[in-house]
C-alpha atoms as a PDB file:
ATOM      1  CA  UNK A   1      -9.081  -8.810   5.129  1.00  0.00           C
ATOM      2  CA  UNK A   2     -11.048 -12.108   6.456  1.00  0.00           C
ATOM      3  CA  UNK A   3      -8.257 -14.316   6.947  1.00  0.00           C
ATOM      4  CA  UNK A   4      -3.832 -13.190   7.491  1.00  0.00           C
ATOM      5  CA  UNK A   5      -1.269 -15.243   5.227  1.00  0.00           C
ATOM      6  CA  UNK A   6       1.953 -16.000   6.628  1.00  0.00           C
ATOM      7  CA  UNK A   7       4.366 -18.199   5.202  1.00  0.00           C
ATOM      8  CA  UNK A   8       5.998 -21.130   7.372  1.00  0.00           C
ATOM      9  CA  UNK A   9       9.802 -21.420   6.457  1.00  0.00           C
ATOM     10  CA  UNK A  10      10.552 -25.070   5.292  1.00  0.00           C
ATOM     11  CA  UNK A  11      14.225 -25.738   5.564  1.00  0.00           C
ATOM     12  CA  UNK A  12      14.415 -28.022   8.308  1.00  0.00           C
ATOM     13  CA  UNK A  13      10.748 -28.504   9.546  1.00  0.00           C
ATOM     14  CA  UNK A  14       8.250 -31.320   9.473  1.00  0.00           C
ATOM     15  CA  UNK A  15       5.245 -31.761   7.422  1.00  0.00           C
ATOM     16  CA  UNK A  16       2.437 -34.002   8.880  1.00  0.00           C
ATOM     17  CA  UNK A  17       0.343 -35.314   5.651  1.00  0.00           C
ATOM     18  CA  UNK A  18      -2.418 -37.807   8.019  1.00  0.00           C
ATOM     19  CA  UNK A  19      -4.538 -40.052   4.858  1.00  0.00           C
ATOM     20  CA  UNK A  20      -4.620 -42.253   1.768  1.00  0.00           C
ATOM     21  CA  UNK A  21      -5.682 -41.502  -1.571  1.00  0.00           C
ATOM     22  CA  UNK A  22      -5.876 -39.209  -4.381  1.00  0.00           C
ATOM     23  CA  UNK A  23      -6.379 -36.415  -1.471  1.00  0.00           C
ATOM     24  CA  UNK A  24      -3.418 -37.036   0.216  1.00  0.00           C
ATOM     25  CA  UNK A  25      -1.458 -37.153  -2.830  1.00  0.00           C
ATOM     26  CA  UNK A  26      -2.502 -34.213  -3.956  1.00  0.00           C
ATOM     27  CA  UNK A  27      -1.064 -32.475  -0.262  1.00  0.00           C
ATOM     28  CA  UNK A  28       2.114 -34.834  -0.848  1.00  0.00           C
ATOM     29  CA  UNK A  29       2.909 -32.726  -4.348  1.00  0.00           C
ATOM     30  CA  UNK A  30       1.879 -29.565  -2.891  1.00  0.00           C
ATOM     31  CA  UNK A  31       5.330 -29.816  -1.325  1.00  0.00           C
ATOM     32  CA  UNK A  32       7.304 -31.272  -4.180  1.00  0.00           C
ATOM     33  CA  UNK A  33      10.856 -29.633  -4.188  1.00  0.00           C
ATOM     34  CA  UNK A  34      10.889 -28.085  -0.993  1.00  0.00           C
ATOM     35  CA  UNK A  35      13.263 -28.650   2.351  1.00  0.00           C
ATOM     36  CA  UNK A  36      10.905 -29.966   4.667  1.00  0.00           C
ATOM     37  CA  UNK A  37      10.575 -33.552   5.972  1.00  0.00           C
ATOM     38  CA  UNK A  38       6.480 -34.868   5.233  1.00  0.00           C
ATOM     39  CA  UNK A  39       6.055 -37.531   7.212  1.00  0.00           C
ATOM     40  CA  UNK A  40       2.856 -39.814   6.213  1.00  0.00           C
ATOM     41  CA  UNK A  41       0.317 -40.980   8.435  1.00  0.00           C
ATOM     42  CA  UNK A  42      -2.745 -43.453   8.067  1.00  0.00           C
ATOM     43  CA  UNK A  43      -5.051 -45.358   9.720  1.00  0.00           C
ATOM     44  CA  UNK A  44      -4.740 -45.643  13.674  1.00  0.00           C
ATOM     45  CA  UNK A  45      -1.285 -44.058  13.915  1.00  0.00           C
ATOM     46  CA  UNK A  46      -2.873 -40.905  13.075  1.00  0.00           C
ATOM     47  CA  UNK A  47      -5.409 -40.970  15.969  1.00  0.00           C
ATOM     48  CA  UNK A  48      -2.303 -40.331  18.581  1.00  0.00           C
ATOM     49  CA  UNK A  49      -0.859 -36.509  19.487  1.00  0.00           C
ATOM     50  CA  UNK A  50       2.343 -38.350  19.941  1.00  0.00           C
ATOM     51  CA  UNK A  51       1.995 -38.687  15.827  1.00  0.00           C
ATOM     52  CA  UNK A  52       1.945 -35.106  15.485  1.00  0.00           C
ATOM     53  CA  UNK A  53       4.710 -33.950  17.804  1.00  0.00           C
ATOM     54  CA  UNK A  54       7.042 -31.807  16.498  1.00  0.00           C
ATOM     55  CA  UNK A  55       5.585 -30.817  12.982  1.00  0.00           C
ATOM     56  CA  UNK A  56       5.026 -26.998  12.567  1.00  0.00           C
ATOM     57  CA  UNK A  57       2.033 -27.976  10.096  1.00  0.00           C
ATOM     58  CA  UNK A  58      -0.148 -31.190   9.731  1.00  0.00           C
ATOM     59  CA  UNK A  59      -3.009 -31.790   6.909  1.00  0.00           C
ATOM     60  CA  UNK A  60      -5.762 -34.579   6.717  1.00  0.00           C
ATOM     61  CA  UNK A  61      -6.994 -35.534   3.331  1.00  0.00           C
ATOM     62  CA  UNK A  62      -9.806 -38.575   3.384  1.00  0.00           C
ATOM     63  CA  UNK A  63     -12.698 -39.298   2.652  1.00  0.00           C
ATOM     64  CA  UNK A  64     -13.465 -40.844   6.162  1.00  0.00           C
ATOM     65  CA  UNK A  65     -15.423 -38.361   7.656  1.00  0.00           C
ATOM     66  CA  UNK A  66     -14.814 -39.637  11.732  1.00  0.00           C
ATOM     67  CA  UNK A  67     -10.726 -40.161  10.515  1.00  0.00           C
ATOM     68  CA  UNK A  68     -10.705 -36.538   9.715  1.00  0.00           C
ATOM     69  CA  UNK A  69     -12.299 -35.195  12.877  1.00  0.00           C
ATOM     70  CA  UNK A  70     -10.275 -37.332  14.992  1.00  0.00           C
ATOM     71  CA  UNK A  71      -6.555 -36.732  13.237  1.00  0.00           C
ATOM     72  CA  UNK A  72      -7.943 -33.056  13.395  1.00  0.00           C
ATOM     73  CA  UNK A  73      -8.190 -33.777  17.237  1.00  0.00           C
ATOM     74  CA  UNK A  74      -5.085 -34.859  17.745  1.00  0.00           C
ATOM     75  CA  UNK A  75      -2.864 -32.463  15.674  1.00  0.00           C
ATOM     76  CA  UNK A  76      -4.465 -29.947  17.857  1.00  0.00           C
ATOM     77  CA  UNK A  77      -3.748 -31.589  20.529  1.00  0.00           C
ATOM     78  CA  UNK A  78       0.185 -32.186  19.841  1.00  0.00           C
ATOM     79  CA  UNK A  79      -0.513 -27.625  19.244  1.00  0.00           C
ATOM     80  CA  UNK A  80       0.006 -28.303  15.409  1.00  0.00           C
ATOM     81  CA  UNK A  81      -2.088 -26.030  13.160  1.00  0.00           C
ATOM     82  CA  UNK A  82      -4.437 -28.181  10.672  1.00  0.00           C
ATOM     83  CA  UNK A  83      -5.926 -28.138   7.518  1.00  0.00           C
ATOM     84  CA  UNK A  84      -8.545 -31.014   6.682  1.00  0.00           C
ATOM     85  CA  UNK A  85      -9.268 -31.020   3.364  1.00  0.00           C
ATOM     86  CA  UNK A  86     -13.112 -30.348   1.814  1.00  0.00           C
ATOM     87  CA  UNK A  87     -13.768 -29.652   5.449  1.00  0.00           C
ATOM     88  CA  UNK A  88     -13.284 -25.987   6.553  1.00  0.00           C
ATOM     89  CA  UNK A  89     -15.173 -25.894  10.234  1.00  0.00           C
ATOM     90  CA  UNK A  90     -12.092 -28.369  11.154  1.00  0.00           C
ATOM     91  CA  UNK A  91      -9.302 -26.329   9.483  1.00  0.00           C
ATOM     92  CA  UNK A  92      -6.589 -24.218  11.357  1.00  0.00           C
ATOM     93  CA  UNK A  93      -6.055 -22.671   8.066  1.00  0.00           C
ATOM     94  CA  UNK A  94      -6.618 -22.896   4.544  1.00  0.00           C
ATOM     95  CA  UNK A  95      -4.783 -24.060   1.732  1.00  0.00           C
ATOM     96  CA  UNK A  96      -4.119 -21.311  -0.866  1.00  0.00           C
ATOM     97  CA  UNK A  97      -3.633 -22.035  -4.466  1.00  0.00           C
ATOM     98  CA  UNK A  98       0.145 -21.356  -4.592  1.00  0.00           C
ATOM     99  CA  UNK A  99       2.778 -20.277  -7.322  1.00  0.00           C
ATOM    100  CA  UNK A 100       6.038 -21.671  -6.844  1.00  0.00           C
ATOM    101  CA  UNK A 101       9.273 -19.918  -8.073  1.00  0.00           C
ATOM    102  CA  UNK A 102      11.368 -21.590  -5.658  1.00  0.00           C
ATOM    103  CA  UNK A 103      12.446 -18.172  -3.262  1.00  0.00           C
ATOM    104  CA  UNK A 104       9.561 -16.236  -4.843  1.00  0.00           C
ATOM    105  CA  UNK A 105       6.300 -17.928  -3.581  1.00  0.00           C
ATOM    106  CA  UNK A 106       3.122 -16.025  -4.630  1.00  0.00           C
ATOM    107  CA  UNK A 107      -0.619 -17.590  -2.914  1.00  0.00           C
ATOM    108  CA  UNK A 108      -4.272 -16.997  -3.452  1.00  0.00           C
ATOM    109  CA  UNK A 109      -6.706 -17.806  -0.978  1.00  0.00           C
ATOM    110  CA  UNK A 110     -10.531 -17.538  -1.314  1.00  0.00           C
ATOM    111  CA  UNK A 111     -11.003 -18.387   2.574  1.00  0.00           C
ATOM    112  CA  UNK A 112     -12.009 -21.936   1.565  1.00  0.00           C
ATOM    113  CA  UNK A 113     -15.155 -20.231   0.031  1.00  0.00           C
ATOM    114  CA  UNK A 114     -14.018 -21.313  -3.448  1.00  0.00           C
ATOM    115  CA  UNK A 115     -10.842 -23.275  -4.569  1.00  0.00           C
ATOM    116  CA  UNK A 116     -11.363 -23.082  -8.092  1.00  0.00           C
ATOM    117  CA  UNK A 117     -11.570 -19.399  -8.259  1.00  0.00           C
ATOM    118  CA  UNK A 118      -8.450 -19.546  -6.376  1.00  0.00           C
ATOM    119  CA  UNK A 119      -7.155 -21.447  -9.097  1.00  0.00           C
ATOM    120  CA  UNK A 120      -8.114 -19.303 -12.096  1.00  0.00           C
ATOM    121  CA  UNK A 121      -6.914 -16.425 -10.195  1.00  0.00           C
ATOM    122  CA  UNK A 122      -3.663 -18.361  -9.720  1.00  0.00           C
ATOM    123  CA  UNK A 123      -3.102 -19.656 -13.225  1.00  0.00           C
ATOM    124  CA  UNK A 124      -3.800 -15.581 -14.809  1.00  0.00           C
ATOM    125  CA  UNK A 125      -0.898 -14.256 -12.225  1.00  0.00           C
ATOM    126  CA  UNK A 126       1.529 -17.459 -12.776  1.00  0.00           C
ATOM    127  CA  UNK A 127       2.005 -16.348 -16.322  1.00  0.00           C
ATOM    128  CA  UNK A 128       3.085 -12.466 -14.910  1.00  0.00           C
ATOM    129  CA  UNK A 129       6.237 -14.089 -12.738  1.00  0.00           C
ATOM    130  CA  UNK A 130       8.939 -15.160 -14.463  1.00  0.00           C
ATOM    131  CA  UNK A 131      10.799 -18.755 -14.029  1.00  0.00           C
ATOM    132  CA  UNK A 132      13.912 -16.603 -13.043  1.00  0.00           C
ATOM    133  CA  UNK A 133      11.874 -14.436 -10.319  1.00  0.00           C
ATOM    134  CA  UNK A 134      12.975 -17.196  -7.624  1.00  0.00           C
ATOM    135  CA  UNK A 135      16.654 -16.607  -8.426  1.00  0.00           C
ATOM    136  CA  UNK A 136      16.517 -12.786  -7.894  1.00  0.00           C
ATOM    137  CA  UNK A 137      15.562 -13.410  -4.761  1.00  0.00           C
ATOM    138  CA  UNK A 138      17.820 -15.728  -3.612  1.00  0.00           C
ATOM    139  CA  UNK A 139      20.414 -13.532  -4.993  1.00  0.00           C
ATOM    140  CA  UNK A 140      19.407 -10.557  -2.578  1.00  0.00           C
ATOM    141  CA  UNK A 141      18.871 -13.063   0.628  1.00  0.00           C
ATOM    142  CA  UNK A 142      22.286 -14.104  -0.017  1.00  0.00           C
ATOM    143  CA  UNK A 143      23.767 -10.329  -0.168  1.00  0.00           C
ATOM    144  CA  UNK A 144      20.995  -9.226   2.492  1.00  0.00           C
ATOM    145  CA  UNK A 145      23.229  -8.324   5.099  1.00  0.00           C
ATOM    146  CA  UNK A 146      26.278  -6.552   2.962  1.00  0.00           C
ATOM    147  CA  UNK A 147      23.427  -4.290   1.463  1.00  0.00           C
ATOM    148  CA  UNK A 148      22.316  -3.515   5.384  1.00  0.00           C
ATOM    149  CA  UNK A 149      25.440  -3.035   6.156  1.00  0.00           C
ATOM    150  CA  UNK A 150      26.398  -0.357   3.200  1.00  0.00           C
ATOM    151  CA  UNK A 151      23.289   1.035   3.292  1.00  0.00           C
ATOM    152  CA  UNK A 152      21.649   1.343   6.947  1.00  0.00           C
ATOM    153  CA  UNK A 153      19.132   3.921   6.167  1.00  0.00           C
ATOM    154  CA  UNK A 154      16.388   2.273   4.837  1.00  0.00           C
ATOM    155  CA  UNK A 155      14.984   4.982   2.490  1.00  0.00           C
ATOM    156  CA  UNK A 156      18.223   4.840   0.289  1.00  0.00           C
ATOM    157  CA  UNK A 157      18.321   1.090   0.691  1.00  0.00           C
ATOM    158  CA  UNK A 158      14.770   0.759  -0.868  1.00  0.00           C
ATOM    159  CA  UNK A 159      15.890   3.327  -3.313  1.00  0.00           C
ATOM    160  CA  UNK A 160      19.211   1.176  -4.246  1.00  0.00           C
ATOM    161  CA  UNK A 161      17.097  -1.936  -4.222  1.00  0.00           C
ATOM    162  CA  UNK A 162      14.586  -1.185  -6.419  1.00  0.00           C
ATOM    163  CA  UNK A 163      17.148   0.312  -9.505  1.00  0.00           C
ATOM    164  CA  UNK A 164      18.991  -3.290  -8.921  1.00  0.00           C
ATOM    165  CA  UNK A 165      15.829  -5.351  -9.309  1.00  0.00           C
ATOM    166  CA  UNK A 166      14.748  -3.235 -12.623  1.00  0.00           C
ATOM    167  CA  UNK A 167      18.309  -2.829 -14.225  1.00  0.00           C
ATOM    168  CA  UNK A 168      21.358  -5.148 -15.092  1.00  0.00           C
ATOM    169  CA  UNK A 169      21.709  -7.031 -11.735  1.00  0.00           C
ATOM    170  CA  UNK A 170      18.083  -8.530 -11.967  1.00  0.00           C
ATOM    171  CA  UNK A 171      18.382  -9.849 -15.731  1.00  0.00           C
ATOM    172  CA  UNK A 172      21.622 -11.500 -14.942  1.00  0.00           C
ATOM    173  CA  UNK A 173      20.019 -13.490 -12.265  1.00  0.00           C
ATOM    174  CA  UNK A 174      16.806 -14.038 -13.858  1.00  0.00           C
ATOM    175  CA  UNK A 175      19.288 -15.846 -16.802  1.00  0.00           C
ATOM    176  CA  UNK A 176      21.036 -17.735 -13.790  1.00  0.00           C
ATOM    177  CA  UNK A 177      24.140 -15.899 -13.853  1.00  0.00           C
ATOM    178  CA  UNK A 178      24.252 -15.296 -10.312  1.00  0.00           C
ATOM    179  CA  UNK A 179      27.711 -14.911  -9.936  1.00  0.00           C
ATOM    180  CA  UNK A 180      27.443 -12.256 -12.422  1.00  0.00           C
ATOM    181  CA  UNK A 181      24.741 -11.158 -10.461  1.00  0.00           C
ATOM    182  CA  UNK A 182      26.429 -10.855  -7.134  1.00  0.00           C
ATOM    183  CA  UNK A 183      29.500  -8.956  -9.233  1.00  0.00           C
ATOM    184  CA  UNK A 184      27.076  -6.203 -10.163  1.00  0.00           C
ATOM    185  CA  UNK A 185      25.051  -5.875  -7.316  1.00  0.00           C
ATOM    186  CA  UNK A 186      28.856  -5.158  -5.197  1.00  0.00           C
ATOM    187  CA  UNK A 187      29.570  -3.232  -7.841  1.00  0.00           C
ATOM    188  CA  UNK A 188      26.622  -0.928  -7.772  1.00  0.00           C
ATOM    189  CA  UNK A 189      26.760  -0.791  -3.964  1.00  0.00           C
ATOM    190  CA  UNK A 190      30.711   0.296  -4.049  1.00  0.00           C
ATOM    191  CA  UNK A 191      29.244   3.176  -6.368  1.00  0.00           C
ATOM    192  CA  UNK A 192      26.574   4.003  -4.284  1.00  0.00           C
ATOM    193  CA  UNK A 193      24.808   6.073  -6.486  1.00  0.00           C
ATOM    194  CA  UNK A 194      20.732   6.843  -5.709  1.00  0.00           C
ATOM    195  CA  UNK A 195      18.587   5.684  -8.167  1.00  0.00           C
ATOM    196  CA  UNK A 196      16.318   8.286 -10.443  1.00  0.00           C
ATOM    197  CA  UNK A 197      13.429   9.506  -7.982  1.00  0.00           C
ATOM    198  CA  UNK A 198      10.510  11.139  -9.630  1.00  0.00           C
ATOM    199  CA  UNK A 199       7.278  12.409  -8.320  1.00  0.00           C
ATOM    200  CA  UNK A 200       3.982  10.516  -9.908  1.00  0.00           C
ATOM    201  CA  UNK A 201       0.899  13.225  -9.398  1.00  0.00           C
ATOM    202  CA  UNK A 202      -2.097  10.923  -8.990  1.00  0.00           C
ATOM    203  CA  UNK A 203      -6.009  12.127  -8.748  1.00  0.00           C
ATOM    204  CA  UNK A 204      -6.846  11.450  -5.006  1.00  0.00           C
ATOM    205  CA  UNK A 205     -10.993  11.939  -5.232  1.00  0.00           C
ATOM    206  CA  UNK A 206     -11.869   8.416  -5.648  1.00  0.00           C
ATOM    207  CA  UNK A 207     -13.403   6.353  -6.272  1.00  0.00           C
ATOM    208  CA  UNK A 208     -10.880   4.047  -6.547  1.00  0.00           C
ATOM    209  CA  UNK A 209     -12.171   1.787  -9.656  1.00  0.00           C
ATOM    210  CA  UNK A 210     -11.372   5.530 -11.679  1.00  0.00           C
ATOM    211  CA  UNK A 211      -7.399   5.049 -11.183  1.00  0.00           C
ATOM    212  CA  UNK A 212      -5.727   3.744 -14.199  1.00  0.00           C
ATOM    213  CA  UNK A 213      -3.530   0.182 -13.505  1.00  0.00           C
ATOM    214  CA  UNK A 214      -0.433   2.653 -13.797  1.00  0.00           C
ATOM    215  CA  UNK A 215      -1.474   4.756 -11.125  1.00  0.00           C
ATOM    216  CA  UNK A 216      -2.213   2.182  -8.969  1.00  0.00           C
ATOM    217  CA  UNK A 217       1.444   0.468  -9.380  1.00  0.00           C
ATOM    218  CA  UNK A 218       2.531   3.904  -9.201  1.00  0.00           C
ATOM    219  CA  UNK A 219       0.900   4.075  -5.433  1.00  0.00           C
ATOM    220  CA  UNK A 220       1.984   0.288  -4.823  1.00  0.00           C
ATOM    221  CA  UNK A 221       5.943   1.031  -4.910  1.00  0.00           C
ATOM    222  CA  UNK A 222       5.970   4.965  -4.133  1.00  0.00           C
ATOM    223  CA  UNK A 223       8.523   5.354  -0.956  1.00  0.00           C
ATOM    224  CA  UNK A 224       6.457   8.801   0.190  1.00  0.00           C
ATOM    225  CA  UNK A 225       2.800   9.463   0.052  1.00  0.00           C
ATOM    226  CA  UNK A 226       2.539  13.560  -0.258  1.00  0.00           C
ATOM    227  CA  UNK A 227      -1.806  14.098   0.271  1.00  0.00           C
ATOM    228  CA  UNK A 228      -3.963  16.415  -0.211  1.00  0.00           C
ATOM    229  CA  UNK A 229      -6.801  16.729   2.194  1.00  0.00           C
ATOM    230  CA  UNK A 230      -9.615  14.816   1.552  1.00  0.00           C
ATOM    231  CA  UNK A 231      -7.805  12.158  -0.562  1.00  0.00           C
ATOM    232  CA  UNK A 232     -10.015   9.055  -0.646  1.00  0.00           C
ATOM    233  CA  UNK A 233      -9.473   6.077   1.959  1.00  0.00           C
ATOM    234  CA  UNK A 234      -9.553   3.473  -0.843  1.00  0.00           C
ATOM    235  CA  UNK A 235      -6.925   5.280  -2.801  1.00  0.00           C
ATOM    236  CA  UNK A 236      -4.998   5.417   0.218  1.00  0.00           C
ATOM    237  CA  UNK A 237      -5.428   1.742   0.889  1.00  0.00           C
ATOM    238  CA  UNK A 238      -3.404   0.758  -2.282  1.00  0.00           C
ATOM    239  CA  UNK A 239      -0.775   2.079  -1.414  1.00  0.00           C
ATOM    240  CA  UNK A 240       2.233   0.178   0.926  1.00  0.00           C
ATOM    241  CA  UNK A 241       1.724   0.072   4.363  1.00  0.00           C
ATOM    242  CA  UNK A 242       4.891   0.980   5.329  1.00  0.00           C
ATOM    243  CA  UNK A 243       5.413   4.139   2.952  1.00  0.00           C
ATOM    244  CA  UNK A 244       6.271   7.290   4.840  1.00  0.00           C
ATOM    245  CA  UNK A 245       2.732   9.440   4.729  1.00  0.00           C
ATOM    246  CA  UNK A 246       2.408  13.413   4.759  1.00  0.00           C
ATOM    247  CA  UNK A 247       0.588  16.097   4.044  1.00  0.00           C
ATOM    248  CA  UNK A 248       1.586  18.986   1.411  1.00  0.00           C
ATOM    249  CA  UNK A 249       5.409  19.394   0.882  1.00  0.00           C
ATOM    250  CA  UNK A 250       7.316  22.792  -1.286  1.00  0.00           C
ATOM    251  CA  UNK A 251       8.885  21.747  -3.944  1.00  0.00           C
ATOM    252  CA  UNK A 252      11.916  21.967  -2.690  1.00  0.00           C
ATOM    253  CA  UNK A 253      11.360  19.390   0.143  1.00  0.00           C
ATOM    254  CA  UNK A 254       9.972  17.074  -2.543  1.00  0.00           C
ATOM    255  CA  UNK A 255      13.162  17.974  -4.826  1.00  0.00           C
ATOM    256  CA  UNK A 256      15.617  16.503  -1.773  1.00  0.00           C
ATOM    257  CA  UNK A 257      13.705  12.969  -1.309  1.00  0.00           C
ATOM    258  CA  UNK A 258      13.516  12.768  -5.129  1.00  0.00           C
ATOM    259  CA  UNK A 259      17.794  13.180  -4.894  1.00  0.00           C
ATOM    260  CA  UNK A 260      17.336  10.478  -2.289  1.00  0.00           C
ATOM    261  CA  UNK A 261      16.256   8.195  -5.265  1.00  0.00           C
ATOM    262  CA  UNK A 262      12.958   8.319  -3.501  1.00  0.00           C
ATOM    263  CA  UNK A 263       9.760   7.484  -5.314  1.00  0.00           C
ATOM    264  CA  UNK A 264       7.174  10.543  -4.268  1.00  0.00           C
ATOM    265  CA  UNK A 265       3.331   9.713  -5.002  1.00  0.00           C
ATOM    266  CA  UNK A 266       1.631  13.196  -4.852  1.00  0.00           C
ATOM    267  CA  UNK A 267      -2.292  12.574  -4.530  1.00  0.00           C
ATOM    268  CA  UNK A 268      -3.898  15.333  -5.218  1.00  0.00           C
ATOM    269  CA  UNK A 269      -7.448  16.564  -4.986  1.00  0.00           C
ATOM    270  CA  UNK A 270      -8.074  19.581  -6.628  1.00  0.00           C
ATOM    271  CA  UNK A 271      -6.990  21.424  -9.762  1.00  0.00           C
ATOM    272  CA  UNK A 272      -3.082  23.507  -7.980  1.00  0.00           C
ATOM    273  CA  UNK A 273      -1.199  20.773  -8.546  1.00  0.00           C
ATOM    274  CA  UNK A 274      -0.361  21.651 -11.708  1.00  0.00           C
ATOM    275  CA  UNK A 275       1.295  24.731 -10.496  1.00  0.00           C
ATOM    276  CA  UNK A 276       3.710  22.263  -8.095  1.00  0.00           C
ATOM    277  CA  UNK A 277       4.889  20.248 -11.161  1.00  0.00           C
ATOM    278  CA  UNK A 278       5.931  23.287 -13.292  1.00  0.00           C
ATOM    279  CA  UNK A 279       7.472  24.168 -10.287  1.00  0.00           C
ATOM    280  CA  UNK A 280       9.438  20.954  -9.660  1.00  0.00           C
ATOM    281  CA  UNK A 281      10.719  20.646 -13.200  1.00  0.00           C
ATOM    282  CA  UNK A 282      12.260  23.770 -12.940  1.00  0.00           C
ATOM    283  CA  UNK A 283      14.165  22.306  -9.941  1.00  0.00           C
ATOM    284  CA  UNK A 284      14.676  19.224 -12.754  1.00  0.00           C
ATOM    285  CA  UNK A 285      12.398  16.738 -10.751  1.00  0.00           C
ATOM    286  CA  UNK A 286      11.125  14.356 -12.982  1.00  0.00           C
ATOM    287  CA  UNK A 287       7.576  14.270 -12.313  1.00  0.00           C
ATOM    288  CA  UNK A 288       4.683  12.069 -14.322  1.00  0.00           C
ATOM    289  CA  UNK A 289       0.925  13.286 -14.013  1.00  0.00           C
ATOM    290  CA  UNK A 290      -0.932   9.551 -14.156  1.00  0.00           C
ATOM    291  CA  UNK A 291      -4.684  10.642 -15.925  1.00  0.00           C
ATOM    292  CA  UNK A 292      -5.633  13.624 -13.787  1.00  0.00           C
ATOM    293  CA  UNK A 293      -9.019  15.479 -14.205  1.00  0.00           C
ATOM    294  CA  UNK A 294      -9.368  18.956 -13.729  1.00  0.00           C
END
């Protein structure tokens, strides 16, 4: 990873936009529809720190070459991070290409090595999020803390979350029904009932570019890694960085976290495991093998 992304909460903060012209514009619509203030700079009063005070981001879009260094200069100065458009040795950061779905914000970012790929990359994932994704999640920031509260442990609150965002409560937000929404989501948490856990047996060897697109969501959403030795870093890496990771389990042990509603990604490397899944449907585990050799 050459370069972090973080995301800068809006509601109530100041946007610096320091420039005139189509390039400025185009930083102006970037924020089209959100909370924060953009306040507009150009000519001289951008030279100043005193400008910059108080923004948590500022960007310069010109064509002026020495107005770009020095509004660069003094952003930095007032300690506010800055992008300068076309001009990445005098960028703080980049600007990603972005998908907007209001609480579900999705961004691509190339580094500043290539916009337009960011771009194509952005338009062929825009058309997997729905319109409705950004009401989901403002439906489950707005219940956050009654599901932390019903459901401290965090295994069986990933467990509960994850049947609400694939069943009922999900579609009725995505149709903007959020009070019927909220209704089912209390309702499901009053029941309290786990989800279905199942245990996805996924060929460990590598090389990664091998694993089928199910297998790797499979290993994107899994709650528990169970490995063999020797499975393959890059497998490994697709996986979530905070999933619980361990090695061989009985069947049993991986019968109880699939009760939990647990999601249990078995990566295997060698030819047993279909022993363990004979074994865990007899214990009625419900258990997918995602294309295994061997």
């Amino acid at each position: 990873m050459d370069a972090f992304p973080a995301f800068f909460p809006l509601s109530g903060a100041t946007v610096v936009i320091a420039g005139t012209g189509e390039l400025a514009e185009a930083k102006v619509r970037l924020f089209e529809g959100s909370p924060a203030t953009i306040r507009r700079l150009e000519s001289a009063e951008a030279l100043g720190p005193s400008a910059f005070v108080g923004a948590v981001l500022a960007f310069v879009a010109t064509s002026d070459d020495a107005f770009a260094a020095a509004a660069a200069k003094a952003a930095r100065a007032a300690g506010v991070p800055v992008n300068v458009a076309d001009r990445p040795a005098l960028c703080d950061f980049t600007t990603p290409a972005v998908i907007d779905r209001g609480s579900v914000v999705a961004a691509i970012g190339t580094g500043g090595a290539s916009p337009m790929l960011a771009g194509l990359l952005r338009h062929d994932i825009e058309t997997r999020v729905p319109e409705g994704a950004g009401r989901v999640a403002a439906l489950f920031a707005s219940l956050q803390d009654e599901v932390r509260r019903a459901l401290p442990d965090l295994s069986r609150r990933r467990a509960f979350l994850r049947a609400a965002l694939t069943g009922p409560v999900a579609q009725a937000a995505v149709s903007g029904d959020q009070a019927g929404a909220a209704r089912l989501l209390r309702e499901a948490l009053a029941r309290d009932e786990p989800g279905q856990g199942r245990v996805q047996f996924i060929d460990a060897r590598g090389p990664v570019d091998l694993l089928t697109l199910r297998a790797a969501r499979a290993l994107s959403s899994a709650d528990v890694l169970v490995c063999d030795e020797g499975a393959h870093a890059d497998v490994l890496a697709l996986a979530r960085r905070d999933a619980e990771r361990t090695g061989p389990q009985p069947p049993p042990r991986l019968a109880e976290l699939t009760a939990q509603g647990l999601r249990v990604a078995r990566l295997v490397t060698g030819t047993a495991w279909r022993t363990e899944q004979a074994s865990l449907e007899a214990l009625g585990v419900d258990t997918e093998a995602l294309p295994i050799a061997g």
